[in-house]
Protein backbone atom coordinates (compact mmCIF):
# COMPACT_ATOMS: atom_id res chain seq x y z
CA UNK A 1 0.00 0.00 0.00
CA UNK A 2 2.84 2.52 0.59
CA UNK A 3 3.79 1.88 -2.75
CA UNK A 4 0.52 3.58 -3.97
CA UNK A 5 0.31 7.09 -4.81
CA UNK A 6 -2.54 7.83 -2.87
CA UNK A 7 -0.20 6.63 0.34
CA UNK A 8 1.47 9.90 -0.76
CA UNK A 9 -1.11 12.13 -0.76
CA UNK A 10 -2.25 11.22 2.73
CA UNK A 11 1.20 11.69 4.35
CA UNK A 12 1.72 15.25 2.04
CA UNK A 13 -2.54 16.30 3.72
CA UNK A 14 -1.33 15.59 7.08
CA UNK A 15 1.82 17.32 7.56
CA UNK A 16 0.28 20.33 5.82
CA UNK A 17 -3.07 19.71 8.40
CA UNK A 18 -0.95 19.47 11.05
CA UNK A 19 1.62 22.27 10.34
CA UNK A 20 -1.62 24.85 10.43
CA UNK A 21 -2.97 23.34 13.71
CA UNK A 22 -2.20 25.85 16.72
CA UNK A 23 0.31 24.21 18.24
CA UNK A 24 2.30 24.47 15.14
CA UNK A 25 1.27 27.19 12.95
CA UNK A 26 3.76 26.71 10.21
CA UNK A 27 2.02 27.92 7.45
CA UNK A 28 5.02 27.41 5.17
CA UNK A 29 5.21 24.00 5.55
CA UNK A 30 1.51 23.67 4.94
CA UNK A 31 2.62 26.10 1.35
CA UNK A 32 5.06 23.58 0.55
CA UNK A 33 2.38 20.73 1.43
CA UNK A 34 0.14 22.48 -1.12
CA UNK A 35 2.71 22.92 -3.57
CA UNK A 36 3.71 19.23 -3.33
CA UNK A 37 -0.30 18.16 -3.66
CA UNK A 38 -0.46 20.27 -6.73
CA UNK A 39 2.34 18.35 -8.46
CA UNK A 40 1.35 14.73 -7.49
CA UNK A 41 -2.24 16.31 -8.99
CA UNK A 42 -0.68 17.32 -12.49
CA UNK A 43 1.24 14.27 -12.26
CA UNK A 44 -1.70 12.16 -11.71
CA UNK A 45 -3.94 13.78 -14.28
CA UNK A 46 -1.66 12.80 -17.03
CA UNK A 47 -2.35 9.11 -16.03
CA UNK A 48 -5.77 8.57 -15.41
CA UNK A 49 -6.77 5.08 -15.88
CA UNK A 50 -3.27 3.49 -15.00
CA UNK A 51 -3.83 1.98 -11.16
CA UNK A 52 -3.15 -1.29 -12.20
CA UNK A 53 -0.41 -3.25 -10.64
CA UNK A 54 1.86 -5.11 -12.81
CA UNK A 55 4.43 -8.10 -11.73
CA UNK A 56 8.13 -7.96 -12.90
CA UNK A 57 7.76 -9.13 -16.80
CA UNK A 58 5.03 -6.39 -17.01
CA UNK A 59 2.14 -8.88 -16.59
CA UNK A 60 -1.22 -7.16 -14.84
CA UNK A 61 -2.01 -8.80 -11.97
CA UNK A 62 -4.06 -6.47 -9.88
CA UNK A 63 -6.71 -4.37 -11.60
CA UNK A 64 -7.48 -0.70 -9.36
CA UNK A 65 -10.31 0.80 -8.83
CA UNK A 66 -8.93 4.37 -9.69
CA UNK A 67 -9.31 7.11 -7.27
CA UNK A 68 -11.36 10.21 -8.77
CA UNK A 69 -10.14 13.81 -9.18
CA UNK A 70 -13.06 15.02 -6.98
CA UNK A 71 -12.26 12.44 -4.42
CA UNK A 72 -8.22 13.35 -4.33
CA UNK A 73 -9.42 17.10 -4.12
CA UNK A 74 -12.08 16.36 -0.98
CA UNK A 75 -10.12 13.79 1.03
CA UNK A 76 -6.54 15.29 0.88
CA UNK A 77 -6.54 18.95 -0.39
CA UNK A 78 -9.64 20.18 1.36
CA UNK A 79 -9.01 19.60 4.27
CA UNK A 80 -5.74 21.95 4.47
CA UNK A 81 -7.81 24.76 2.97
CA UNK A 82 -10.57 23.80 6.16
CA UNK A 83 -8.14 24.19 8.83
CA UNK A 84 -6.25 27.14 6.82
CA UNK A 85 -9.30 29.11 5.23
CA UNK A 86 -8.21 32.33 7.79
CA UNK A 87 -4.57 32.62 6.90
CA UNK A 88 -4.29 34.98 4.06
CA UNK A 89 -1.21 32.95 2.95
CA UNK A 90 -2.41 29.77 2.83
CA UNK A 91 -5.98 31.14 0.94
CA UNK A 92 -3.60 32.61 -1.99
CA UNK A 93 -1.38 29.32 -2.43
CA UNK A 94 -4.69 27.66 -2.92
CA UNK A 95 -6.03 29.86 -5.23
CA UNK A 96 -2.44 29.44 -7.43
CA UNK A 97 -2.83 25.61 -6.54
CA UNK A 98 -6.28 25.28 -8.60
CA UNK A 99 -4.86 27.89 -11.35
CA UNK A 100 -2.33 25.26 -12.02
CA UNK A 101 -4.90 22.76 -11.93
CA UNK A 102 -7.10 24.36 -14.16
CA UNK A 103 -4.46 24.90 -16.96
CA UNK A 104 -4.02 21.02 -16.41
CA UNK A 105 -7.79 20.40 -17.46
CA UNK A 106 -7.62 21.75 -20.97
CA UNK A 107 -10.14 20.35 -22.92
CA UNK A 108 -11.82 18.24 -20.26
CA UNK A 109 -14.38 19.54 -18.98
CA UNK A 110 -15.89 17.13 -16.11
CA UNK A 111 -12.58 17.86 -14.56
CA UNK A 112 -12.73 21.56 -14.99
CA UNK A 113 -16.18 21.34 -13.12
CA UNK A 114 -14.82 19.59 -10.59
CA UNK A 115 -12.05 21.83 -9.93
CA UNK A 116 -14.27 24.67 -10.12
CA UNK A 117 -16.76 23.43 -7.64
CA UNK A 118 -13.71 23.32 -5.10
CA UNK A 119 -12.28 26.74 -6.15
CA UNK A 120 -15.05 28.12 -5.82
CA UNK A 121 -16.11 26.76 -2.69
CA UNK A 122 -12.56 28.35 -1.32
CA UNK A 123 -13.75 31.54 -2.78
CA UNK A 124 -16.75 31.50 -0.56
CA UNK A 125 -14.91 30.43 2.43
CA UNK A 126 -12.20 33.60 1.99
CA UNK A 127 -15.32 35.71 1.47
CA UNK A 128 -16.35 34.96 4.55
CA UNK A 129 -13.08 34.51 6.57
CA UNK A 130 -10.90 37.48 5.27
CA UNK A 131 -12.22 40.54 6.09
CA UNK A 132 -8.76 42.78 5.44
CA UNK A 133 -9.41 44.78 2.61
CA UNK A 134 -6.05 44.35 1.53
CA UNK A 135 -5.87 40.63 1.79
CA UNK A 136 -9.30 40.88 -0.06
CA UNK A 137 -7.62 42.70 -2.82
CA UNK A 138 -4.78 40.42 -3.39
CA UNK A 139 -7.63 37.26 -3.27
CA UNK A 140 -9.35 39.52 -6.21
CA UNK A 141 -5.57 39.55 -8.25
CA UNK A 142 -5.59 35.75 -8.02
CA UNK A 143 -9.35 35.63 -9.32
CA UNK A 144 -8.83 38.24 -12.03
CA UNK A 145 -5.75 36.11 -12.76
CA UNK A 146 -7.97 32.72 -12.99
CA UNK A 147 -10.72 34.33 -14.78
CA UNK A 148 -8.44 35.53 -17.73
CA UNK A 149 -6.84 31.98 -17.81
CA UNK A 150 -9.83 30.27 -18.41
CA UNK A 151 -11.14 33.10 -20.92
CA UNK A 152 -14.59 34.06 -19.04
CA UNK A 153 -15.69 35.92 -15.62
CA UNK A 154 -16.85 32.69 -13.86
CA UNK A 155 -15.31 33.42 -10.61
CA UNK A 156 -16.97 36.24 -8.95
CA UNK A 157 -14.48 38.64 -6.81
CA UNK A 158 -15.14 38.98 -3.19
């Protein structure tokens, strides 16, 4: 099991949960958690449809029951935007996190909706959280940013 790549997303959520807790508050550990998350992501998304297990001559011998974008983006990225939805920091490396994503869904658009329906859902939560006008401007920048990306005033500024 700690072969499988989802093994690595869990450890990558947990420090980055963990790191925002208030104990710890290292929110650039969580960034680098994020960043890390984001690149297993693109990674992943060029490989959908490959979590079968092969033996040494190449042989399949275990057939996977893939693991969904939506379900990656719940279970191990939400949760660090749940426990970091206040810190201005870790709001705008989430934002840049699902711009990357995004550029990653060209042309397919059940996972653009998906992404969308958790950047957008961290849109709401900032809107409600961050109250500094001038952490609310830079949130704008990153929406502005997103909304010329994907061509189209989806995302509505805070």
């Amino acid at each position: 099991f700690s072969e499988h790549y989802v093994y690595g997303f869990k450890q990558i959520s947990e420090v980055a949960v963990k790191a925002l807790s208030p104990g710890i508050n290292d929110p650039g550990t969580a960034q680098k958690a994020i960043d890390l998350l984001c690149i297993l992501l693109l990674e992943k998304m060029k490989h959908w449809g490959t979590d079968n297990i092969a033996d040494s001559k190449g042989t399949i011998r275990v057939i996977g029951k893939e693991v969904t974008l939506e379900r990656l983006l719940q279970t191990y990225v939400m949760p660090i935007h749940h426990f970091g939805k206040e810190d201005i920091q870790i709001v705008a490396h989430m934002l840049k996190a699902f711009k990357n994503i995004l550029a990653a869904c060209s042309g397919n658009q059940k996972e653009f909706e998906v992404v969308m329906l958790y950047l957008k859902s961290v849109i709401t939560d900032a809107g409600q959280s961050i109250e500094n006008v001038t952490e609310r401007k830079l949130i704008n920048t990153i929406i502005s940013e997103i909304n010329q990306q994907i061509g189209k005033d989806v995302l509505v500024p805070l």
